[in-house]
N, C-alpha and C. Protein backbone atom coordinates (compact mmCIF):
# COMPACT_ATOMS: atom_id res chain seq x y z
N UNK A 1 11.73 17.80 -33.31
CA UNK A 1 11.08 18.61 -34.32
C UNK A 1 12.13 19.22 -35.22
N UNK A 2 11.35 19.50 -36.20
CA UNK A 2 12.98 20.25 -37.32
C UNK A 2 12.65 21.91 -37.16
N UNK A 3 13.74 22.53 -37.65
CA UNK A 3 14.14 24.02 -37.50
C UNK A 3 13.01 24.55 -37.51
N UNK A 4 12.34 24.00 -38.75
CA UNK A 4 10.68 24.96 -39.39
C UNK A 4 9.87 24.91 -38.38
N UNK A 5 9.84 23.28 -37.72
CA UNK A 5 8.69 23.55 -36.68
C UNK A 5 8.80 23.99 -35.41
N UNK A 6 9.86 23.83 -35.22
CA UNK A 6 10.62 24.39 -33.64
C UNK A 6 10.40 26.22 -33.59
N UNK A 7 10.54 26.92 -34.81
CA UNK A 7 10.49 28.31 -35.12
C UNK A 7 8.95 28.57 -35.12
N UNK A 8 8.19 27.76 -35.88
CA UNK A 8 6.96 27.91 -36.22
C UNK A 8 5.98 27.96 -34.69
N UNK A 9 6.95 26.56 -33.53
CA UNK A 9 6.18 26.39 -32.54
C UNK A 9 6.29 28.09 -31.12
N UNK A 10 7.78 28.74 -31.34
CA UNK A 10 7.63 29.59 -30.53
C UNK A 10 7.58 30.97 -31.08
N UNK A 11 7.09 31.04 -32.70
CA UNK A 11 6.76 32.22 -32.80
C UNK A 11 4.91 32.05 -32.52
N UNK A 12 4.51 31.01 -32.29
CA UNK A 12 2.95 30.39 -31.94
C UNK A 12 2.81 31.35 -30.43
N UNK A 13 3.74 30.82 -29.54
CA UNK A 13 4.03 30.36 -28.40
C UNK A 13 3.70 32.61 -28.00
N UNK A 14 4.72 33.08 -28.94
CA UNK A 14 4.62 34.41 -28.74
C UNK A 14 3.49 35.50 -29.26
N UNK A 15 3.07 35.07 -30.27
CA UNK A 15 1.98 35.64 -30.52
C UNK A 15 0.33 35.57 -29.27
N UNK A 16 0.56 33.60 -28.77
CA UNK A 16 -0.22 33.89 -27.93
C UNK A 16 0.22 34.49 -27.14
N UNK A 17 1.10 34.38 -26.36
CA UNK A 17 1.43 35.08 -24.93
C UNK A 17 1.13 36.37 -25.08
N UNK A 18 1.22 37.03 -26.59
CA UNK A 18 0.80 38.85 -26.56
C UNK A 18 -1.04 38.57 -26.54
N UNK A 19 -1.49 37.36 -26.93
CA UNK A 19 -2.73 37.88 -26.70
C UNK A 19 -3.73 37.50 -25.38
N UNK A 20 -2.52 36.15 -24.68
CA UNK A 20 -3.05 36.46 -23.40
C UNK A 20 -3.21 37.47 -22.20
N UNK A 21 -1.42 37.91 -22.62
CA UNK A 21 -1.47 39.63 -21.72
C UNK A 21 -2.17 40.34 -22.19
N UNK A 22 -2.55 40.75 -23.43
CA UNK A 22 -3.67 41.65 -23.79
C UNK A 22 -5.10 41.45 -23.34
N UNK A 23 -5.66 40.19 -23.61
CA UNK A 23 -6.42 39.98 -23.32
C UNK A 23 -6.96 39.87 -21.91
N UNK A 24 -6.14 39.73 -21.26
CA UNK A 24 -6.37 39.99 -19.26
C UNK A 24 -6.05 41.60 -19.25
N UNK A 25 -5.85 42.50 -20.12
CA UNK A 25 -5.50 43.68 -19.62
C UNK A 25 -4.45 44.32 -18.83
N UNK A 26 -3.72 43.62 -18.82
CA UNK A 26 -2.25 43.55 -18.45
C UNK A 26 -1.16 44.76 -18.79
N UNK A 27 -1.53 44.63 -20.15
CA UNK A 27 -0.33 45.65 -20.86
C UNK A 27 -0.98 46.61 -21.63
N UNK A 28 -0.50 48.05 -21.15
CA UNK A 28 -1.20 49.32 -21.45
C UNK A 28 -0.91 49.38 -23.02
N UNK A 29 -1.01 50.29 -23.61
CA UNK A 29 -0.84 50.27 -25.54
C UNK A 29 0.42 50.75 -25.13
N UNK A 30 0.90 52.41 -24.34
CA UNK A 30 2.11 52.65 -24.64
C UNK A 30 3.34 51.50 -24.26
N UNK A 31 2.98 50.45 -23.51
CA UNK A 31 4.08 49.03 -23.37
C UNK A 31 4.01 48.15 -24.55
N UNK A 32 3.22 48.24 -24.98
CA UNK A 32 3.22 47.18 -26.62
C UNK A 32 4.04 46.92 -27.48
N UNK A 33 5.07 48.31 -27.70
CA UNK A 33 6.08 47.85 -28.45
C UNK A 33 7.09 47.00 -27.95
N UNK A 34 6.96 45.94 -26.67
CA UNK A 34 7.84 45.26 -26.13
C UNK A 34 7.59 44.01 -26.85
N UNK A 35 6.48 44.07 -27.54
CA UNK A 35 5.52 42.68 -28.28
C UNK A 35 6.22 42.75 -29.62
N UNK A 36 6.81 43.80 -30.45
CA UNK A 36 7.17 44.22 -31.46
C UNK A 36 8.52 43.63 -31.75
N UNK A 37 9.16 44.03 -30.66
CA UNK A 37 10.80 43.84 -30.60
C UNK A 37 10.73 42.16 -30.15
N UNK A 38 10.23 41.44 -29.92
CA UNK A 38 10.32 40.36 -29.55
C UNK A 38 11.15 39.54 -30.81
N UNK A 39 12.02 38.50 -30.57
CA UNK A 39 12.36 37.63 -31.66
C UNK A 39 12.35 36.27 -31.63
N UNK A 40 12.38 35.57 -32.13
CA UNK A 40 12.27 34.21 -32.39
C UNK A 40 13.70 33.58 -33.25
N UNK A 41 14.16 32.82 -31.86
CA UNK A 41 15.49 32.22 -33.07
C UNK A 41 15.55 30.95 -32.54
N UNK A 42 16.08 29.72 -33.66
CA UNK A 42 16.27 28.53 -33.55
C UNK A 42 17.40 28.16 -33.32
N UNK A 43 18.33 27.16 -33.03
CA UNK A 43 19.64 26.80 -33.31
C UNK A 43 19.20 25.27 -33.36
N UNK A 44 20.21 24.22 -34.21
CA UNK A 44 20.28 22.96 -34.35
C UNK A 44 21.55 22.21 -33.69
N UNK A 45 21.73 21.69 -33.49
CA UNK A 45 22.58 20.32 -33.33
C UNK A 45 22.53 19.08 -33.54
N UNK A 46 23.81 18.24 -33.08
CA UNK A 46 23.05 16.82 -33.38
C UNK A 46 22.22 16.59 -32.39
N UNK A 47 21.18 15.84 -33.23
CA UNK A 47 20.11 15.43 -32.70
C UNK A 47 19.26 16.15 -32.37
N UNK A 48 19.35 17.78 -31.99
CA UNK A 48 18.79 18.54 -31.12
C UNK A 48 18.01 19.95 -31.83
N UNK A 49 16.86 20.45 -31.88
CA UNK A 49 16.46 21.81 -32.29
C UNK A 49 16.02 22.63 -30.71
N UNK A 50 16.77 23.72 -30.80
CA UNK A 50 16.80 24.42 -29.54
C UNK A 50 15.90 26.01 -29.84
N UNK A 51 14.35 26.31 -29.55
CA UNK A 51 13.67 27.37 -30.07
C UNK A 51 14.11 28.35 -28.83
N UNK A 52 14.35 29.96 -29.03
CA UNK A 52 14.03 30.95 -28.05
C UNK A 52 13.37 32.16 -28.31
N UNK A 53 12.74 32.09 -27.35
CA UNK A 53 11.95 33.86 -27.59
C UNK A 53 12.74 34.66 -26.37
N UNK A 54 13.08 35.75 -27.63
CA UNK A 54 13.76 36.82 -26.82
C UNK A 54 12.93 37.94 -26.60
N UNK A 55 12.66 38.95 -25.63
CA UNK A 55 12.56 40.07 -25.30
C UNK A 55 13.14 41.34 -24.95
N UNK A 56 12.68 42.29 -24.41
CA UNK A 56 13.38 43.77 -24.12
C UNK A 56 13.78 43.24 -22.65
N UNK A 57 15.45 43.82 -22.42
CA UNK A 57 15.19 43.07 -21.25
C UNK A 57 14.73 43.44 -19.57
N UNK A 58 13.85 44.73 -20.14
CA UNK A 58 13.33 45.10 -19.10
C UNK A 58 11.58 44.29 -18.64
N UNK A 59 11.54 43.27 -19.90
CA UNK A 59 10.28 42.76 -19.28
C UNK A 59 9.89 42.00 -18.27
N UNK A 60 10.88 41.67 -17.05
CA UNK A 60 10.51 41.39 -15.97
C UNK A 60 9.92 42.78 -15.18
N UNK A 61 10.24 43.78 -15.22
CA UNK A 61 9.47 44.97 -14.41
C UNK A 61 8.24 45.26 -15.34
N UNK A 62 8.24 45.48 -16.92
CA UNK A 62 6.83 45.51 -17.46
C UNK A 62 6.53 43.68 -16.33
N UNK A 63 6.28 43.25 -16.75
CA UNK A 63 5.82 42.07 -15.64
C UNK A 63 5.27 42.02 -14.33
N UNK A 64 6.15 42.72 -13.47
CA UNK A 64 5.49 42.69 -12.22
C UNK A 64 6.12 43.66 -11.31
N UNK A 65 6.93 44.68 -12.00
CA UNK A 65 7.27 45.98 -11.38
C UNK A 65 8.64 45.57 -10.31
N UNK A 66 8.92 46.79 -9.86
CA UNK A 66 10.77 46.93 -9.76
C UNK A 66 10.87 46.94 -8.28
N UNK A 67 11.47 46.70 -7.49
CA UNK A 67 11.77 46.58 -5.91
C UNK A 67 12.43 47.85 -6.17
N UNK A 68 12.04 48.42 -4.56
CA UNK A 68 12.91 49.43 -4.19
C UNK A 68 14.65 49.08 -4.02
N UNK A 69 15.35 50.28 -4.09
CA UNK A 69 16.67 49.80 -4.58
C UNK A 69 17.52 50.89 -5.23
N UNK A 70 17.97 50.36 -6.01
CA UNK A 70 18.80 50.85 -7.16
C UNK A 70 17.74 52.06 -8.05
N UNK A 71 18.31 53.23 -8.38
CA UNK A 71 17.51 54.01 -9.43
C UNK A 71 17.19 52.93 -10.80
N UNK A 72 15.84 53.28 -11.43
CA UNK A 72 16.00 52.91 -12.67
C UNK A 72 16.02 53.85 -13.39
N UNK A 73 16.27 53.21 -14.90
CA UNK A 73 16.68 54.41 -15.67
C UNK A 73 15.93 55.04 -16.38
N UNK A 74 16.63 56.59 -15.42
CA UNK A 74 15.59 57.37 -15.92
C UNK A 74 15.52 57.91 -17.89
N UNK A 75 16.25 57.35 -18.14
CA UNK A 75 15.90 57.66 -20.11
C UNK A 75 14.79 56.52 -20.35
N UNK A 76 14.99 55.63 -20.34
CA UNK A 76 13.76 54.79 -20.18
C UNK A 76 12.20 55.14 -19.68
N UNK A 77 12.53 55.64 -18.36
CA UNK A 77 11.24 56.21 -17.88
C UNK A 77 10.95 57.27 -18.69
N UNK A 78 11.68 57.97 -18.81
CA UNK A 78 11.18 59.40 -20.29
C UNK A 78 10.52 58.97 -21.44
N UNK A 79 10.69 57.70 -22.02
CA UNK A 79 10.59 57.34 -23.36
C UNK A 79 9.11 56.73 -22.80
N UNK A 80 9.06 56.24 -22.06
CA UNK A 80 7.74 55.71 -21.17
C UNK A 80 6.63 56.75 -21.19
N UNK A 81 7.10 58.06 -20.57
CA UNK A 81 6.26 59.08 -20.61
C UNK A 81 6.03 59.43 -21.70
N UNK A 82 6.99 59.68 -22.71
CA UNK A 82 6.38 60.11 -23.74
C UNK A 82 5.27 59.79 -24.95
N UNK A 83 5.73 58.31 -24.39
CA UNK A 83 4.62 57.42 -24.92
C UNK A 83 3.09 57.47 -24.72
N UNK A 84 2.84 57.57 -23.18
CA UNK A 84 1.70 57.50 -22.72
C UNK A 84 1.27 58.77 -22.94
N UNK A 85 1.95 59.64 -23.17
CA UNK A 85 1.56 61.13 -22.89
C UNK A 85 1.13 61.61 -21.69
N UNK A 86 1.95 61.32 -20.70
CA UNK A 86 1.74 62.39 -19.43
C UNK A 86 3.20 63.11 -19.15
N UNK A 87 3.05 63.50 -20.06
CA UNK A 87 4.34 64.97 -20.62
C UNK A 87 4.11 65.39 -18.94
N UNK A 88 3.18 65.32 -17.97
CA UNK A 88 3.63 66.34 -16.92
C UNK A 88 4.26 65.89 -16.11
N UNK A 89 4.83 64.39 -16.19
CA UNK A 89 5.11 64.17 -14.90
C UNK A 89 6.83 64.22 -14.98
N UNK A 90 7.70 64.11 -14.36
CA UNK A 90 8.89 64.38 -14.45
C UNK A 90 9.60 62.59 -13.95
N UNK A 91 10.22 62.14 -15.37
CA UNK A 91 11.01 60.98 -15.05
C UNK A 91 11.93 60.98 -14.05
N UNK A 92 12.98 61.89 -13.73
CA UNK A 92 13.32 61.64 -12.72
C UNK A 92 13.14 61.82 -11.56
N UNK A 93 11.40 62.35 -11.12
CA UNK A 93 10.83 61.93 -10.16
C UNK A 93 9.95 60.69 -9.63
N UNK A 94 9.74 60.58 -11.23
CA UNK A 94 9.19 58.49 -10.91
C UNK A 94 10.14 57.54 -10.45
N UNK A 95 11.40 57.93 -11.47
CA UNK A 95 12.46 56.82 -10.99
C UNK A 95 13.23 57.07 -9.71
N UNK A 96 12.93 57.97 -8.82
CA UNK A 96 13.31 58.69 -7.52
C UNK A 96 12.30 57.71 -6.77
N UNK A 97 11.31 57.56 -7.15
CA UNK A 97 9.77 57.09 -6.36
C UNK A 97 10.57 55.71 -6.40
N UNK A 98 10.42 55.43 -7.60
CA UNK A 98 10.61 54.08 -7.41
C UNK A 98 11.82 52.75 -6.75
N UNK A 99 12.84 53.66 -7.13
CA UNK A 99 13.66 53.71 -6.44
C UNK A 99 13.46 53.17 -4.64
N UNK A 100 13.00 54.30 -4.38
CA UNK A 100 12.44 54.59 -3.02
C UNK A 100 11.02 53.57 -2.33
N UNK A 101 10.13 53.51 -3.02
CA UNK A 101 9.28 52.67 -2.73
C UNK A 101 8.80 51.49 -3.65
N UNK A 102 9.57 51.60 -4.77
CA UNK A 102 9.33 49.94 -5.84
C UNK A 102 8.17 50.66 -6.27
N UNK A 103 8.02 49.99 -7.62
CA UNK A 103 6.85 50.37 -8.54
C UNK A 103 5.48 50.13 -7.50
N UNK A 104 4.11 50.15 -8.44
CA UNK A 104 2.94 50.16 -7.69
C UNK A 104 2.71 48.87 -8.16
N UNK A 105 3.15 48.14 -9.22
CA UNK A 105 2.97 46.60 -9.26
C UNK A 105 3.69 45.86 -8.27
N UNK A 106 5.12 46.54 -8.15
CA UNK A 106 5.40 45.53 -7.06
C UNK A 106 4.91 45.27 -5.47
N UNK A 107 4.44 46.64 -5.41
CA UNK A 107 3.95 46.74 -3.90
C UNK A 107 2.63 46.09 -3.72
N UNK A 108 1.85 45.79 -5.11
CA UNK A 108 0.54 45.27 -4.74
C UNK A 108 0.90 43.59 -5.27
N UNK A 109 2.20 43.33 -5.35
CA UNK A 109 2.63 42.28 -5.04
C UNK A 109 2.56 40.90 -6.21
N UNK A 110 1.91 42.24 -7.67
CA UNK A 110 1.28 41.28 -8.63
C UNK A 110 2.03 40.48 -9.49
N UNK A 111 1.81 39.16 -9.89
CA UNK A 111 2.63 38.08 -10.68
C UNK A 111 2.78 38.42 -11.96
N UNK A 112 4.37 37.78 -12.19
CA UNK A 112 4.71 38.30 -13.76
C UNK A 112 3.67 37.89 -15.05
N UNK A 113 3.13 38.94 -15.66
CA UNK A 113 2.53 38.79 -16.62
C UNK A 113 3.05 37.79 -17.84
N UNK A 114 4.30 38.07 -17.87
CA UNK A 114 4.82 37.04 -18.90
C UNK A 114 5.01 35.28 -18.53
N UNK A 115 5.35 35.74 -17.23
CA UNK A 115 5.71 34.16 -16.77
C UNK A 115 4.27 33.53 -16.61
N UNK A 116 3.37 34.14 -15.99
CA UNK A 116 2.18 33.28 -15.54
C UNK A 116 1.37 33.46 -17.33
N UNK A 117 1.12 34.03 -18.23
CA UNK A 117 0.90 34.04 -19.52
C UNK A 117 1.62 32.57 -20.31
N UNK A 118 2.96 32.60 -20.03
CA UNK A 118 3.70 31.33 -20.61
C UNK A 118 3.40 29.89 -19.60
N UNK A 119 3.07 30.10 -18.56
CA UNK A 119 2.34 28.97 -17.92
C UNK A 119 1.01 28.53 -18.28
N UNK A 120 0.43 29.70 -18.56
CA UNK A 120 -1.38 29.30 -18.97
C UNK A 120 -1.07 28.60 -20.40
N UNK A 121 -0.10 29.60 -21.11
CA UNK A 121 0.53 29.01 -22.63
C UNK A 121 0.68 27.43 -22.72
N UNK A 122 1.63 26.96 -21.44
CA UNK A 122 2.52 25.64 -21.54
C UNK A 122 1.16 24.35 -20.73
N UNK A 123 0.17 25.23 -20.25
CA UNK A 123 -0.87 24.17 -20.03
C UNK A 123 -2.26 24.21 -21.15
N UNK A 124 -1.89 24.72 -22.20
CA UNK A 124 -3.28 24.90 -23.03
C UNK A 124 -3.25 24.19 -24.53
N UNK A 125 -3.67 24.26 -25.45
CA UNK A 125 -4.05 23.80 -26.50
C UNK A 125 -2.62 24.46 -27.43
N UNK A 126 -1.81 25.04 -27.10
CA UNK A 126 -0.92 25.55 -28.07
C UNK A 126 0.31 24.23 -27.96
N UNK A 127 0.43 24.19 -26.92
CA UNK A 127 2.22 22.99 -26.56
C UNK A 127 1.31 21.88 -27.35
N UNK A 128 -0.02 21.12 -27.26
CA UNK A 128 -0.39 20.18 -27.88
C UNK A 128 -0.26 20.39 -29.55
N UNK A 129 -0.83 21.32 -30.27
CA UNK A 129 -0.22 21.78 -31.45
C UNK A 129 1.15 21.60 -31.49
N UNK A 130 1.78 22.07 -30.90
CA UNK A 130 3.17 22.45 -31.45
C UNK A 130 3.59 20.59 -31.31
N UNK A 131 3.32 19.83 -30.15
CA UNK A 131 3.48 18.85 -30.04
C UNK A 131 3.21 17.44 -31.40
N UNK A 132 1.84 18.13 -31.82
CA UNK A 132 1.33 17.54 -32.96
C UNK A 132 2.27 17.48 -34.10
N UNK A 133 2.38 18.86 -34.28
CA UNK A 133 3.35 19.27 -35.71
C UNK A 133 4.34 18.33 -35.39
N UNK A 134 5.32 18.60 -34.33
CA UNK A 134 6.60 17.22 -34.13
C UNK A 134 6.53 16.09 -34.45
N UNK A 135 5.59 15.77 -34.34
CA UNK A 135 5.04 14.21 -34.38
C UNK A 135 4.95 13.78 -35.73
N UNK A 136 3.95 14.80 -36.32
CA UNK A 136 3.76 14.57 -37.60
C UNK A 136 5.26 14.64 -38.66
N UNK A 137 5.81 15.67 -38.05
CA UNK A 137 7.04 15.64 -38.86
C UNK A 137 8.03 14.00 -38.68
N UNK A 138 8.07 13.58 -37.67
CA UNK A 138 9.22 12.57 -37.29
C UNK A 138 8.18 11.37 -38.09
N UNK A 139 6.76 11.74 -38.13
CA UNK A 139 6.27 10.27 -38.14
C UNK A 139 6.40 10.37 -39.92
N UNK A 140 5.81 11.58 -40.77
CA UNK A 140 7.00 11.88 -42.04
C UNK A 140 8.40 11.04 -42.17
N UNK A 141 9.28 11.82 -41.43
CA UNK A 141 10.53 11.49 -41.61
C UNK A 141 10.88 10.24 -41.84
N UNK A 142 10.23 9.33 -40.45
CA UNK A 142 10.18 7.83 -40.73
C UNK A 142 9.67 7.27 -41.61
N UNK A 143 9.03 7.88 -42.04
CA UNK A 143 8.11 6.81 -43.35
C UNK A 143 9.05 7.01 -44.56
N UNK A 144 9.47 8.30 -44.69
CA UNK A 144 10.63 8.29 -46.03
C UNK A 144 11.45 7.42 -45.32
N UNK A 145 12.02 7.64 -44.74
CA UNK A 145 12.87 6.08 -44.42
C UNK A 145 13.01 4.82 -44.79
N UNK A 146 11.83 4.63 -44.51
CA UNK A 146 11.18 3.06 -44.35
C UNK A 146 11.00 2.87 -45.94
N UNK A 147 10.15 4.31 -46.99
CA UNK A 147 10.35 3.64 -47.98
C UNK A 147 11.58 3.35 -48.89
N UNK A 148 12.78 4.39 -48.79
CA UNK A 148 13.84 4.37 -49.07
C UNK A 148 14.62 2.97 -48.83
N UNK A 149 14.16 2.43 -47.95
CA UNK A 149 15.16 1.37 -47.30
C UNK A 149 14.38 -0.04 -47.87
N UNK A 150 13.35 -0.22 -48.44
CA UNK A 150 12.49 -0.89 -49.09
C UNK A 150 13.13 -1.91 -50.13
N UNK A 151 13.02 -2.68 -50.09
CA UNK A 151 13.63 -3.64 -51.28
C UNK A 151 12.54 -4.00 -52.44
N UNK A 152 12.47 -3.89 -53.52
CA UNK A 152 11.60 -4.34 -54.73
C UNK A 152 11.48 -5.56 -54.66
């Protein structure tokens, strides 16, 4: 596929994935701006168009929550609260909790929202689109070819 469609196919790719997590109820409004910051970049080579979607890189715990362990950070968790507005609770007693007993997603053991979202993604009607566009482009490409190379 060329740059345009390779870009075109995983900013596709990301828009659904925000509306499959949304749409299962997944991701609260104050987590949304993780959908915002997201980017889309291409690189080329020979022969090769390479698409990525980047994220915050805390979206494996938005995903499916944090093992006990290591503190997380608590400025993060503040900016969290402030978002949702439960001004009462004290970040560095969540990230103490969690710490201590892993988030409440992880304990109820639930699958990454993003990963299983980009699986429903990579089995549905979007990879066939994006698949299409490729096609159509190379089967383009070849035909300028073919007429270029044409003898009168």
């Amino acid at each position: 596929m060329t740059l345009e469609a390779t870009k075109n196919a995983v900013a596709f790719a990301m828009s659904d994935l925000e509306k499959t997590i949304k749409d299962e109820g997944k991701i609260r409004t104050a987590t949304d701006g993780i959908f915002q910051r997201m980017t889309v970049t291409t690189t080329t080579g020979t022969g090769f168009v390479v698409g990525a979607l980047t994220a915050d890189y805390y979206w494996k715990w938005v995903g499916n929550g944090r093992r006990p362990g290591d503190m997380p950070p608590v400025q993060s968790i503040q900016e969290w609260i402030n978002r949702t507005g439960f001004l009462t609770l004290s970040a560095w007693a969540v990230a103490k909790t969690i710490a201590k007993r892993g988030s409440k997603a992880f304990r109820e053991k639930k699958p990454n929202v993003f990963l299983s979202a980009a699986d429903k993604w990579e089995k549905g009607e979007a990879v066939n689109r994006a698949m299409s566009t490729g096609a159509d482009e190379v089967g383009d490409w070849a035909f300028e070819i073919v007429k270029r190379n044409l003898k009168p």
